[in-house]
PDB file of N, CA and C in Angstrom:
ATOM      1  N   UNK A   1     -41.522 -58.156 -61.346  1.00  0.00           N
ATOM      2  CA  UNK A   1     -42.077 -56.867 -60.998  1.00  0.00           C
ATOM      3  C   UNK A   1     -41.120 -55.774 -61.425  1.00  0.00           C
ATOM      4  N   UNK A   2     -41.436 -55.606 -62.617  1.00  0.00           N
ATOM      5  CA  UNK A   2     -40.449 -54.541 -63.055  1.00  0.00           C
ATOM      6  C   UNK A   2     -40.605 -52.807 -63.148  1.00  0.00           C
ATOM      7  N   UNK A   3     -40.106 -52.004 -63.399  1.00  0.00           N
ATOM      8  CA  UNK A   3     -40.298 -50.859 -63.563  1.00  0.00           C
ATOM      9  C   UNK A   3     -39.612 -50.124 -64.604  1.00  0.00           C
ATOM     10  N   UNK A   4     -40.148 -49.213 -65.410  1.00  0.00           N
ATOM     11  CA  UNK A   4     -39.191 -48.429 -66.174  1.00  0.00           C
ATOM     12  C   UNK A   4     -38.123 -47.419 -65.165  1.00  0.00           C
ATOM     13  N   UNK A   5     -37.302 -47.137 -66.195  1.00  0.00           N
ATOM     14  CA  UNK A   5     -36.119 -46.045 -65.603  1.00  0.00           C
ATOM     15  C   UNK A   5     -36.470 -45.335 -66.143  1.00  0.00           C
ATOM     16  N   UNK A   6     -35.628 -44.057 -65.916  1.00  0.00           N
ATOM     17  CA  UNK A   6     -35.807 -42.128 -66.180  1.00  0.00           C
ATOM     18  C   UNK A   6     -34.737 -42.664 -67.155  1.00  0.00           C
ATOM     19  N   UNK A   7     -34.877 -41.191 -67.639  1.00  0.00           N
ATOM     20  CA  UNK A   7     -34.269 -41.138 -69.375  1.00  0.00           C
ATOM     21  C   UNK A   7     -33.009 -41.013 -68.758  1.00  0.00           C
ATOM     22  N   UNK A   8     -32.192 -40.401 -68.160  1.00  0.00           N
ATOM     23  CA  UNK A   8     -30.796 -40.476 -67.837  1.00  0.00           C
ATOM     24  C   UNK A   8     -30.121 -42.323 -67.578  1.00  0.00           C
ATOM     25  N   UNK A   9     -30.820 -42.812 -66.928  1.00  0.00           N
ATOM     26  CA  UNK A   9     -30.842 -44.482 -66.576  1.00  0.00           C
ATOM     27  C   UNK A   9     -30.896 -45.072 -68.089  1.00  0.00           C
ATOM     28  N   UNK A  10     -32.141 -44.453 -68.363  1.00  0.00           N
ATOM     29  CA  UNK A  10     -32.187 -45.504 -69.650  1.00  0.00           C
ATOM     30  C   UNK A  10     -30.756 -45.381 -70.751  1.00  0.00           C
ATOM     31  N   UNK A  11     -30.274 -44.369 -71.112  1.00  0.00           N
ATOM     32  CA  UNK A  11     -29.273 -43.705 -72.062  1.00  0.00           C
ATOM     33  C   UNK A  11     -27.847 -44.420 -71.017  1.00  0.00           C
ATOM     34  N   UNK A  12     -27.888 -44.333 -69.954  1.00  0.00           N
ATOM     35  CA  UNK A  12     -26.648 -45.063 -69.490  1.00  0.00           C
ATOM     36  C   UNK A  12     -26.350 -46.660 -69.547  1.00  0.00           C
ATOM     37  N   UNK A  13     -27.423 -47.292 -68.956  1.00  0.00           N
ATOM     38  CA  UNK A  13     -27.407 -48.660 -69.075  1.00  0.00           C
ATOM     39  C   UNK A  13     -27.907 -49.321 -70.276  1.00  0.00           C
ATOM     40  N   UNK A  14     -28.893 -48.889 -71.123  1.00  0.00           N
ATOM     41  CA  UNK A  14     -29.180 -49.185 -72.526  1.00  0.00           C
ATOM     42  C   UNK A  14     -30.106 -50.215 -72.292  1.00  0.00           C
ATOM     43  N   UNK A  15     -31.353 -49.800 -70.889  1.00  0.00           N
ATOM     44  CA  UNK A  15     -31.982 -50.835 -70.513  1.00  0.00           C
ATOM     45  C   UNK A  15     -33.185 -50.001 -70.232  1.00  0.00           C
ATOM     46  N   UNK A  16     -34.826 -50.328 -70.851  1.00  0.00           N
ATOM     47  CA  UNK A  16     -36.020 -50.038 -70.443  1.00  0.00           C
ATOM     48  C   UNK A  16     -36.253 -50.111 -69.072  1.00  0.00           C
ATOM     49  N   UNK A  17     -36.600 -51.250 -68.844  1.00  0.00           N
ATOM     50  CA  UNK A  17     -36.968 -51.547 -67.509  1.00  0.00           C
ATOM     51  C   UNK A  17     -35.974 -52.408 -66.878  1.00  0.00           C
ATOM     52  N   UNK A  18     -35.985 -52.332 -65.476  1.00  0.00           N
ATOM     53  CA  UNK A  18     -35.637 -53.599 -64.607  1.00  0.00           C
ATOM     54  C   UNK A  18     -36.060 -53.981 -63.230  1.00  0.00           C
ATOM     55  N   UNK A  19     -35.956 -54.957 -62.926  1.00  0.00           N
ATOM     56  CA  UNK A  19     -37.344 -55.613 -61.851  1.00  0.00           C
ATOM     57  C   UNK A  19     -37.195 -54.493 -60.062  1.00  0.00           C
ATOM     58  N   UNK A  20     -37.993 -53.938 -59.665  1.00  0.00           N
ATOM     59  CA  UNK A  20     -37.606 -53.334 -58.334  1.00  0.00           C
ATOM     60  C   UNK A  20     -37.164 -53.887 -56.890  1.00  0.00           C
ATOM     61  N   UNK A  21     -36.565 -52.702 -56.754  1.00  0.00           N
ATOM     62  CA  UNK A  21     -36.136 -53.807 -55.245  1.00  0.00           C
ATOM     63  C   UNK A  21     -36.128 -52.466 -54.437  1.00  0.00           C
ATOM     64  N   UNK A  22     -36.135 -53.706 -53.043  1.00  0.00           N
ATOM     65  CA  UNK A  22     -36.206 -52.243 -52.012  1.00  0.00           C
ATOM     66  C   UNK A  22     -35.093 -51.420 -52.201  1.00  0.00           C
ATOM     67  N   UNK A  23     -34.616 -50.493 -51.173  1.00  0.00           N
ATOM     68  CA  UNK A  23     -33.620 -49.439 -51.619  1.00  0.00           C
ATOM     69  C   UNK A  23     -33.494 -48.327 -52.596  1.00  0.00           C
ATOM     70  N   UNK A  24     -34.089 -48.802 -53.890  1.00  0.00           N
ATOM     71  CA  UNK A  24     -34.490 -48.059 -55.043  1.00  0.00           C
ATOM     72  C   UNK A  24     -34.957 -46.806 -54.697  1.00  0.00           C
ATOM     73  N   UNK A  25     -34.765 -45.887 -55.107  1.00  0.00           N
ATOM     74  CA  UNK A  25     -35.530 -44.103 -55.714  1.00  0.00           C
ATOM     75  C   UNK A  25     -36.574 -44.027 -56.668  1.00  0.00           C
ATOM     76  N   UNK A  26     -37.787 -43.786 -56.235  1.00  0.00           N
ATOM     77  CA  UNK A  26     -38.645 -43.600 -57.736  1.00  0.00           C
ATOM     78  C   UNK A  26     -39.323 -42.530 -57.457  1.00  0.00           C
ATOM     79  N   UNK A  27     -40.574 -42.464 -58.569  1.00  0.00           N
ATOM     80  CA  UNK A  27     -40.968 -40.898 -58.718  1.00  0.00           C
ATOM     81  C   UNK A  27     -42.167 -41.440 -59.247  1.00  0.00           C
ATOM     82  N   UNK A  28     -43.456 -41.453 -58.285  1.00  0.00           N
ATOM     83  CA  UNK A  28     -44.814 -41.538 -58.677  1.00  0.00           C
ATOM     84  C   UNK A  28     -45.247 -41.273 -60.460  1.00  0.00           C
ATOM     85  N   UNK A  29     -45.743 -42.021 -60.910  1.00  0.00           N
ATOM     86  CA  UNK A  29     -45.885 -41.065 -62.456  1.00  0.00           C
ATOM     87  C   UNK A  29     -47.615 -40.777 -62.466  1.00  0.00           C
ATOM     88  N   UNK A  30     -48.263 -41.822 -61.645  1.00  0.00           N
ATOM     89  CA  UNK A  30     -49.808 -42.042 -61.856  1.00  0.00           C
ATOM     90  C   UNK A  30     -50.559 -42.009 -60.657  1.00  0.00           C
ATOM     91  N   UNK A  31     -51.938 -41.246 -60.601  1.00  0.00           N
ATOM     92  CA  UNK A  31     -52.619 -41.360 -59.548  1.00  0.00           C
ATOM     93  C   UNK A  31     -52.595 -40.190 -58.606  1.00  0.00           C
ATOM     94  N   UNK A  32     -53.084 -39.936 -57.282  1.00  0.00           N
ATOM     95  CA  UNK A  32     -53.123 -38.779 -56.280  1.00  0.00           C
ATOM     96  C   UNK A  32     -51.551 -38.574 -56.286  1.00  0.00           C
ATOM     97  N   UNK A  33     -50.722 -39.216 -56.184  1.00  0.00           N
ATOM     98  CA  UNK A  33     -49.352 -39.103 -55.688  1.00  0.00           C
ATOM     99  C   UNK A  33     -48.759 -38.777 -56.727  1.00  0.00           C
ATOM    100  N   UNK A  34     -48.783 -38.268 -57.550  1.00  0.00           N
ATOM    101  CA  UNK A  34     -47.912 -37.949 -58.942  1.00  0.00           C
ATOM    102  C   UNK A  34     -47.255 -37.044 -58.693  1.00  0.00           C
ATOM    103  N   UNK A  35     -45.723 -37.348 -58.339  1.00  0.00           N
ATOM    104  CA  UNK A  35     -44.521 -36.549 -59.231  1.00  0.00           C
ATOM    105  C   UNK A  35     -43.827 -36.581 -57.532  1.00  0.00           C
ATOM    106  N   UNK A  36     -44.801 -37.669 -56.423  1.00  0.00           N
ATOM    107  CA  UNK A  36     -43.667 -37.541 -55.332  1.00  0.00           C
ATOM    108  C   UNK A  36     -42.613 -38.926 -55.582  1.00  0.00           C
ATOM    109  N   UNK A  37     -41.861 -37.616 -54.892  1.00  0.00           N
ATOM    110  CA  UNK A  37     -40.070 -38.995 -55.219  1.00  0.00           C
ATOM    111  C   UNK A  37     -40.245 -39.590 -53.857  1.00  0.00           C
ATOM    112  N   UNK A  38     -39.685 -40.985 -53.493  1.00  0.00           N
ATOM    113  CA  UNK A  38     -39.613 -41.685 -52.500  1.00  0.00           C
ATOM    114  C   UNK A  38     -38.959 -42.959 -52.887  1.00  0.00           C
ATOM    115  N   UNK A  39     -38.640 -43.208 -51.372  1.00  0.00           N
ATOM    116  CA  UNK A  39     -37.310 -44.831 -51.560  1.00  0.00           C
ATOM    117  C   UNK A  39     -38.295 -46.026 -51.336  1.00  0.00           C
ATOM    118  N   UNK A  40     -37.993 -47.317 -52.119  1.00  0.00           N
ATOM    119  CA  UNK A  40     -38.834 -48.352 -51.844  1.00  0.00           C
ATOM    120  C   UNK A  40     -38.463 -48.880 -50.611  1.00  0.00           C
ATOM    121  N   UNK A  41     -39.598 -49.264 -49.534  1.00  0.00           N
ATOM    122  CA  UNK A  41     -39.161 -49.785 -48.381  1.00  0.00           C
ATOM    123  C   UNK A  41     -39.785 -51.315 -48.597  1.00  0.00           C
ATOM    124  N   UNK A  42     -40.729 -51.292 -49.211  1.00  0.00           N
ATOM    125  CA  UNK A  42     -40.822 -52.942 -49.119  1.00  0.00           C
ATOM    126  C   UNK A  42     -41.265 -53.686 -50.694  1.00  0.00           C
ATOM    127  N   UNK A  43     -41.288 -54.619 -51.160  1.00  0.00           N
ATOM    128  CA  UNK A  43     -41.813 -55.167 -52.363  1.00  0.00           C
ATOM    129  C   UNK A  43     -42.773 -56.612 -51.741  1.00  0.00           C
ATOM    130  N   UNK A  44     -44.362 -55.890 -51.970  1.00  0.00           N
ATOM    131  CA  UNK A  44     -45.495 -57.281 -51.468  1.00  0.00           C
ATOM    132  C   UNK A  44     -45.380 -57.937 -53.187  1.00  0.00           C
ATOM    133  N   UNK A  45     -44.687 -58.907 -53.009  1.00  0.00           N
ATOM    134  CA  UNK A  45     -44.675 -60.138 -54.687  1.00  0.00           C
ATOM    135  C   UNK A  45     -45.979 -60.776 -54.597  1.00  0.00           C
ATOM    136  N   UNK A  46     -46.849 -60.629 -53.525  1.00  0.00           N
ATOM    137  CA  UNK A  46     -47.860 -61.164 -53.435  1.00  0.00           C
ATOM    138  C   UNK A  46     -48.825 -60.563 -53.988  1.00  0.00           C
ATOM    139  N   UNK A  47     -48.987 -59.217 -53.341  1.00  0.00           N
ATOM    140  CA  UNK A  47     -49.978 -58.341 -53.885  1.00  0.00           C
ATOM    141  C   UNK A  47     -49.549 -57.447 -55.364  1.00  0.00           C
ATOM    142  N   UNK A  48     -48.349 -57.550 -56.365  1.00  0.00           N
ATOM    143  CA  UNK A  48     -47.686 -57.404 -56.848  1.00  0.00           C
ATOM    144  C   UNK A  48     -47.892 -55.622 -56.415  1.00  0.00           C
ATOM    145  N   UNK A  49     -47.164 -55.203 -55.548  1.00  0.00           N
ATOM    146  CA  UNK A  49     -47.507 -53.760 -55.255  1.00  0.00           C
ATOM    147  C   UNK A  49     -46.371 -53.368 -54.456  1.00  0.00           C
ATOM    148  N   UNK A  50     -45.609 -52.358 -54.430  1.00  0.00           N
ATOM    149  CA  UNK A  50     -44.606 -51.983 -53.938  1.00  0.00           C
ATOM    150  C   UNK A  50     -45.098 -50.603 -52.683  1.00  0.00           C
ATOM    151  N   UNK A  51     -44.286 -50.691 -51.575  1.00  0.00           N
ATOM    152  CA  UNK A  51     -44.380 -49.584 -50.298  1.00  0.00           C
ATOM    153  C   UNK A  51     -43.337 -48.670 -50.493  1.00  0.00           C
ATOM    154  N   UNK A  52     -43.577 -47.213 -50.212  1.00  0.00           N
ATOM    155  CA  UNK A  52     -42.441 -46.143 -50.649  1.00  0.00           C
ATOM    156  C   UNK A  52     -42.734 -45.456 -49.118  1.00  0.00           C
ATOM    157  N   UNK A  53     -41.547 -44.800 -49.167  1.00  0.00           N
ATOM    158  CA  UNK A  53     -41.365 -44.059 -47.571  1.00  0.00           C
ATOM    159  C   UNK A  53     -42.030 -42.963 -47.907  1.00  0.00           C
ATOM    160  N   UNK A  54     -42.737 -42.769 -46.563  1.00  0.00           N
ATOM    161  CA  UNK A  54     -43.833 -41.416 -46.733  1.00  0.00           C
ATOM    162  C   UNK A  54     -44.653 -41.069 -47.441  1.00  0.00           C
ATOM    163  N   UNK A  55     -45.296 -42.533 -47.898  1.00  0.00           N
ATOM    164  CA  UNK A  55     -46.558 -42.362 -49.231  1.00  0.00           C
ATOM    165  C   UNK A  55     -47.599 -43.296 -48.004  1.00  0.00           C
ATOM    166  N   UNK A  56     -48.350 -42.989 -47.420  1.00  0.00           N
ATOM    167  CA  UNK A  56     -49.516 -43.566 -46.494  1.00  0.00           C
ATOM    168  C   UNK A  56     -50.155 -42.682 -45.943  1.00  0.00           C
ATOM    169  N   UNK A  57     -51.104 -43.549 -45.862  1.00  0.00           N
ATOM    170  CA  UNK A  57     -52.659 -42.684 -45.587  1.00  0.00           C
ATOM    171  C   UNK A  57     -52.807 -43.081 -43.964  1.00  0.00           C
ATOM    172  N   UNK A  58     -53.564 -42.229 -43.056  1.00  0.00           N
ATOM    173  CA  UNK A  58     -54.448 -42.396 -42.163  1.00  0.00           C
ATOM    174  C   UNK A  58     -55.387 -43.291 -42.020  1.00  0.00           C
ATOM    175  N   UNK A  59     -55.843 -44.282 -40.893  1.00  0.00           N
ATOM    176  CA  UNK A  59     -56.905 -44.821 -40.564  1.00  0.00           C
ATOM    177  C   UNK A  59     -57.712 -43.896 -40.088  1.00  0.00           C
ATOM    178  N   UNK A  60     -58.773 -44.863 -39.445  1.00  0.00           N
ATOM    179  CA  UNK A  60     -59.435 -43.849 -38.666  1.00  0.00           C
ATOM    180  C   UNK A  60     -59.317 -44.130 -37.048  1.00  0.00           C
ATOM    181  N   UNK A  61     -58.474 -44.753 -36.793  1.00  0.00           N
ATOM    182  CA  UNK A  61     -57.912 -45.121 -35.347  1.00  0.00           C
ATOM    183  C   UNK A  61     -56.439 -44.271 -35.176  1.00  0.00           C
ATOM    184  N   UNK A  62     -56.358 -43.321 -36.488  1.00  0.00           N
ATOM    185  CA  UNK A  62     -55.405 -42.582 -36.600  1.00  0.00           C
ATOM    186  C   UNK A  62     -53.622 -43.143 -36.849  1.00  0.00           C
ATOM    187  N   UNK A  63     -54.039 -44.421 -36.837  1.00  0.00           N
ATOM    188  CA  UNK A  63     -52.631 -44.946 -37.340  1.00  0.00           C
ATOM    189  C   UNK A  63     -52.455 -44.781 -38.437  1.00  0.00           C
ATOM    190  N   UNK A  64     -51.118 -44.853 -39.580  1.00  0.00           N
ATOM    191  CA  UNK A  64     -50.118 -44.595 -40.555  1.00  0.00           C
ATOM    192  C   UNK A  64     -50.356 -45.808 -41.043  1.00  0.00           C
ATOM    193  N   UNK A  65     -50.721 -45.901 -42.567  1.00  0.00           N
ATOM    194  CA  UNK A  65     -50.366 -47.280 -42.940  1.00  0.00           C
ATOM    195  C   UNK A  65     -49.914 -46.775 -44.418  1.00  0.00           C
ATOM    196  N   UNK A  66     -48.806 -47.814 -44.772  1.00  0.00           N
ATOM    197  CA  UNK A  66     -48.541 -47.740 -46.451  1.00  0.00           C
ATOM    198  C   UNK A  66     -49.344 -47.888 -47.276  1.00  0.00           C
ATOM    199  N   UNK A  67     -49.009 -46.729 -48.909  1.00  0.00           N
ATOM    200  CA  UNK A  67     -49.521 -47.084 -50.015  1.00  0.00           C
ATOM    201  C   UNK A  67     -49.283 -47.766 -50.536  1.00  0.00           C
ATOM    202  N   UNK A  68     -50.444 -48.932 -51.078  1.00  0.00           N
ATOM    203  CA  UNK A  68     -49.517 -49.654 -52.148  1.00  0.00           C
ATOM    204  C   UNK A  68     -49.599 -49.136 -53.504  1.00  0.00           C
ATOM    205  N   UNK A  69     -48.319 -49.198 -54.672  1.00  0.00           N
ATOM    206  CA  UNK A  69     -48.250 -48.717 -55.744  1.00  0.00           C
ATOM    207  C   UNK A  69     -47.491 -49.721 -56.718  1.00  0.00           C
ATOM    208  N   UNK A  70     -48.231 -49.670 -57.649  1.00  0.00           N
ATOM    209  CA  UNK A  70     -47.888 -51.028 -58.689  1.00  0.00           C
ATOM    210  C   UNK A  70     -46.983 -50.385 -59.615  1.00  0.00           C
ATOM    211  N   UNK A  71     -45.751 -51.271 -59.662  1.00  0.00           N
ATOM    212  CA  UNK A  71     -44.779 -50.924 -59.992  1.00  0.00           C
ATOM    213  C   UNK A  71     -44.544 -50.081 -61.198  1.00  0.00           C
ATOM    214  N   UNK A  72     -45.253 -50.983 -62.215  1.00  0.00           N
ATOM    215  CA  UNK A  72     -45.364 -50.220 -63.437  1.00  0.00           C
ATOM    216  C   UNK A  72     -45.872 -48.388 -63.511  1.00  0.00           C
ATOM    217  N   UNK A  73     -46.209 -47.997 -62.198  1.00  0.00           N
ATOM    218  CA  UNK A  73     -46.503 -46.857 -62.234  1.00  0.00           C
ATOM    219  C   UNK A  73     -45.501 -46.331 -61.228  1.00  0.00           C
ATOM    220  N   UNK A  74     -44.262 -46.134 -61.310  1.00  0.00           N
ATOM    221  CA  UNK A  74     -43.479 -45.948 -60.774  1.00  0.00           C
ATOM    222  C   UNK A  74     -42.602 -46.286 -61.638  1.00  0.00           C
ATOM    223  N   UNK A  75     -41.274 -44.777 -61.945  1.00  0.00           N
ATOM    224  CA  UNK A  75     -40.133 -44.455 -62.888  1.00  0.00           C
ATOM    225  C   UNK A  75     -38.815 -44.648 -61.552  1.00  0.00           C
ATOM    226  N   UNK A  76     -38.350 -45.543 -61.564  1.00  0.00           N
ATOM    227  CA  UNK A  76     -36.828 -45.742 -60.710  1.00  0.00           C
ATOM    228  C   UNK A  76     -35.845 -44.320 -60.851  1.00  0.00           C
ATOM    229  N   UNK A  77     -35.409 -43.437 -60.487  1.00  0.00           N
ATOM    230  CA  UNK A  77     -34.484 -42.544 -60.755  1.00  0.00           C
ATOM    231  C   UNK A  77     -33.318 -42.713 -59.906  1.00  0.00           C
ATOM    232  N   UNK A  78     -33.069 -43.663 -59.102  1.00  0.00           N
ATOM    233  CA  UNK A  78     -31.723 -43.706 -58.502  1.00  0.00           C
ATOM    234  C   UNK A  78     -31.524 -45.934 -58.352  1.00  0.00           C
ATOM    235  N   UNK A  79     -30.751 -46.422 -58.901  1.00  0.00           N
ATOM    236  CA  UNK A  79     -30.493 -47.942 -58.166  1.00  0.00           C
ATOM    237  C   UNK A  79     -29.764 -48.001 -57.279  1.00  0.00           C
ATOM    238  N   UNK A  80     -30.272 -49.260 -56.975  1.00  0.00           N
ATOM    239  CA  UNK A  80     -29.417 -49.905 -55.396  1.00  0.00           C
ATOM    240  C   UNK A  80     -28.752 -50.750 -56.010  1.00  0.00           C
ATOM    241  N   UNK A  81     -27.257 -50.556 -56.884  1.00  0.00           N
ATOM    242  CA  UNK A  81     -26.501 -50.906 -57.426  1.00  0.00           C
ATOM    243  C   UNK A  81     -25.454 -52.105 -56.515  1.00  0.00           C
ATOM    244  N   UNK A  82     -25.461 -53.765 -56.768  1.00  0.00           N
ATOM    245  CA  UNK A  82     -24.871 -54.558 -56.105  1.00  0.00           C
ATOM    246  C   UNK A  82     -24.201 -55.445 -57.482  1.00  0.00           C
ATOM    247  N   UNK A  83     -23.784 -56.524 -56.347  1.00  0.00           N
ATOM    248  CA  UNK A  83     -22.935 -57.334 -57.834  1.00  0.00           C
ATOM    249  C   UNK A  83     -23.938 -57.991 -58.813  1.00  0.00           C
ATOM    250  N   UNK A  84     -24.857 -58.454 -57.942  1.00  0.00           N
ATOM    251  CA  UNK A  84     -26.016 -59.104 -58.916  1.00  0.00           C
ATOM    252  C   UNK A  84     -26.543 -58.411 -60.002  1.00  0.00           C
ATOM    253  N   UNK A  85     -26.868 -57.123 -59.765  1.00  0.00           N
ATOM    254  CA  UNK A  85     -27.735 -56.165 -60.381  1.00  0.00           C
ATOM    255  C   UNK A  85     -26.463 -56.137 -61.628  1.00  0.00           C
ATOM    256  N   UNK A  86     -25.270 -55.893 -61.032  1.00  0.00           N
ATOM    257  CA  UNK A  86     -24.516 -55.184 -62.290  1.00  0.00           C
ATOM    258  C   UNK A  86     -24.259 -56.390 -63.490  1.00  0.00           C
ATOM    259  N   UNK A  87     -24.565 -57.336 -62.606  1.00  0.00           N
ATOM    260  CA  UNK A  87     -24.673 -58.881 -63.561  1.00  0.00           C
ATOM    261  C   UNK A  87     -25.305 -59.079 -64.625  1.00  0.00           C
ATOM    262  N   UNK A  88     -26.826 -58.156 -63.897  1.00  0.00           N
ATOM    263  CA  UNK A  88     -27.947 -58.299 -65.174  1.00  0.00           C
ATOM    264  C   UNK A  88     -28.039 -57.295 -66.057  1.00  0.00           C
ATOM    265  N   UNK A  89     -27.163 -56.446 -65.530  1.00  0.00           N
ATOM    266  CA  UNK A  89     -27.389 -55.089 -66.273  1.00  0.00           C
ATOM    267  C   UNK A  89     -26.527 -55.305 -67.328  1.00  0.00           C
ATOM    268  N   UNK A  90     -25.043 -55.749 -67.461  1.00  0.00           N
ATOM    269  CA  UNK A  90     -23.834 -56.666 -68.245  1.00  0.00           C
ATOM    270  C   UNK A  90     -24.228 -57.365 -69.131  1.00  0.00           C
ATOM    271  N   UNK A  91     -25.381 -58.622 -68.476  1.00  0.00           N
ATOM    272  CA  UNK A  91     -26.152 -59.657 -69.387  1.00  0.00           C
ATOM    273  C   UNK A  91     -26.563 -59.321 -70.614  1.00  0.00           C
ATOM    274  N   UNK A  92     -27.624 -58.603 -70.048  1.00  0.00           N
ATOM    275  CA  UNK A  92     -28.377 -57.282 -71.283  1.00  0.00           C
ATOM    276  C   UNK A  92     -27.469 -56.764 -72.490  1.00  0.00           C
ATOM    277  N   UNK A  93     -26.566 -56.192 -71.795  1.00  0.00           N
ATOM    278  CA  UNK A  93     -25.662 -55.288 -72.488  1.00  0.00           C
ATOM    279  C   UNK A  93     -25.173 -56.002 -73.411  1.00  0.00           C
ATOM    280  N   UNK A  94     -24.370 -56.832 -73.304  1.00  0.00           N
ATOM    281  CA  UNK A  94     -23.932 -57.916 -73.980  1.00  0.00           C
ATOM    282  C   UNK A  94     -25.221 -58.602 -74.809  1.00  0.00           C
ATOM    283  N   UNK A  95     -26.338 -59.121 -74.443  1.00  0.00           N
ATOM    284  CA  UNK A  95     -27.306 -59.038 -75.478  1.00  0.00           C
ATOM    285  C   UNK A  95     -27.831 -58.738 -76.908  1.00  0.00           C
ATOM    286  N   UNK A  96     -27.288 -57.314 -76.656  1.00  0.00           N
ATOM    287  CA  UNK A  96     -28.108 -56.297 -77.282  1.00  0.00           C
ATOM    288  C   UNK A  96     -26.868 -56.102 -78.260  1.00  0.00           C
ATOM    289  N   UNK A  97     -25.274 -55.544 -77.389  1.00  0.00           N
ATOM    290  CA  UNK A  97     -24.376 -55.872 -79.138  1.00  0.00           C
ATOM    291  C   UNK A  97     -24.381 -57.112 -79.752  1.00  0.00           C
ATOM    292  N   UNK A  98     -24.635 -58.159 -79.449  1.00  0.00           N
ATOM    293  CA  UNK A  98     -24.982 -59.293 -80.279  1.00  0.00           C
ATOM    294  C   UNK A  98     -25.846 -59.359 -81.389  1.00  0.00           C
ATOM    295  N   UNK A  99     -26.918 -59.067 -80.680  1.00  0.00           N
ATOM    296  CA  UNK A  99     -28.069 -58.854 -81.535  1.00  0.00           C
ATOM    297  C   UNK A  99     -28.029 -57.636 -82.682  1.00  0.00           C
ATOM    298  N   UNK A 100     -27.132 -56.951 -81.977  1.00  0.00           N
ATOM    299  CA  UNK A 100     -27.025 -55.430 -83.092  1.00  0.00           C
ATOM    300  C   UNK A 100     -26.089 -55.943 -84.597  1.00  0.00           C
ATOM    301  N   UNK A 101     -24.955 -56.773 -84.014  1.00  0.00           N
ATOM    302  CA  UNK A 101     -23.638 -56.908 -84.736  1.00  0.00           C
ATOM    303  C   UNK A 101     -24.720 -58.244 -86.119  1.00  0.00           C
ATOM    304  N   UNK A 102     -25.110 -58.817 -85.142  1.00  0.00           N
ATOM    305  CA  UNK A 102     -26.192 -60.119 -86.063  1.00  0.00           C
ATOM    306  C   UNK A 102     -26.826 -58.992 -87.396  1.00  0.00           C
ATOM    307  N   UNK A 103     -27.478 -57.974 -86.623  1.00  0.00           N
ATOM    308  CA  UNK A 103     -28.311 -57.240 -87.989  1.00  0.00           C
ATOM    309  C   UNK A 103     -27.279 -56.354 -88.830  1.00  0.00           C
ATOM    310  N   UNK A 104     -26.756 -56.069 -88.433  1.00  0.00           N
ATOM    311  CA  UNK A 104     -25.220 -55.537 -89.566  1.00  0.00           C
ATOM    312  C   UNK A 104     -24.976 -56.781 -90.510  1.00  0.00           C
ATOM    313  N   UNK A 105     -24.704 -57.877 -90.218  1.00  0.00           N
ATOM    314  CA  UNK A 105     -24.232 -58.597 -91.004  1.00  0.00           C
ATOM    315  C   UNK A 105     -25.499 -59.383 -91.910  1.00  0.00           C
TER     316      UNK A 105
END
């Protein structure tokens, strides 16, 4: 369940997308909710659909319930940077001069 990054993300880590997790910052891109920023509070892998704080609608018993929003429509602008993450982000990195240095030669 991945998501693209904002152009500042992308130009730093040298990475399109990477998979979401709670904690994360994103910024609606599609739909009624476009252009609100909010933190991921939950990831349903089931329903492949992610919950953001303060994106839910009303019942009609007047309770609060979450939106769900599929990831791909959702731009990450802040990570929840841990050792794992910086693992995969490294992986990549390392990847990609490989692959670069391969087409030079």
């Amino acid at each position: 369940m991945s998501a693209p990054l904002n152009k500042e993300l992308r130009e730093k880590y040298n990475v399109r997308s990477i998979p979401i997790r709670k904690d994360d910052e994103v910024t609606i891109t599609r739909g009624s909710n476009k252009g609100r920023e909010a933190k991921v509070t939950s990831v349903y892998r089931l329903k492949y659909l992610v919950h953001l704080e303060r994106v839910s609608r009303e019942k009609s018993n007047g309770q609060s319930v979450p939106i769900g929003i599929h990831p791909s429509k959702c731009m990450i602008t802040k990570l929840k940077l841990d050792k794992d993450r910086e693992s995969i982000l490294e992986r990549i990195k390392k990847g990609r001069e490989i692959k670069a240095k391969a087409k030079e030669t």
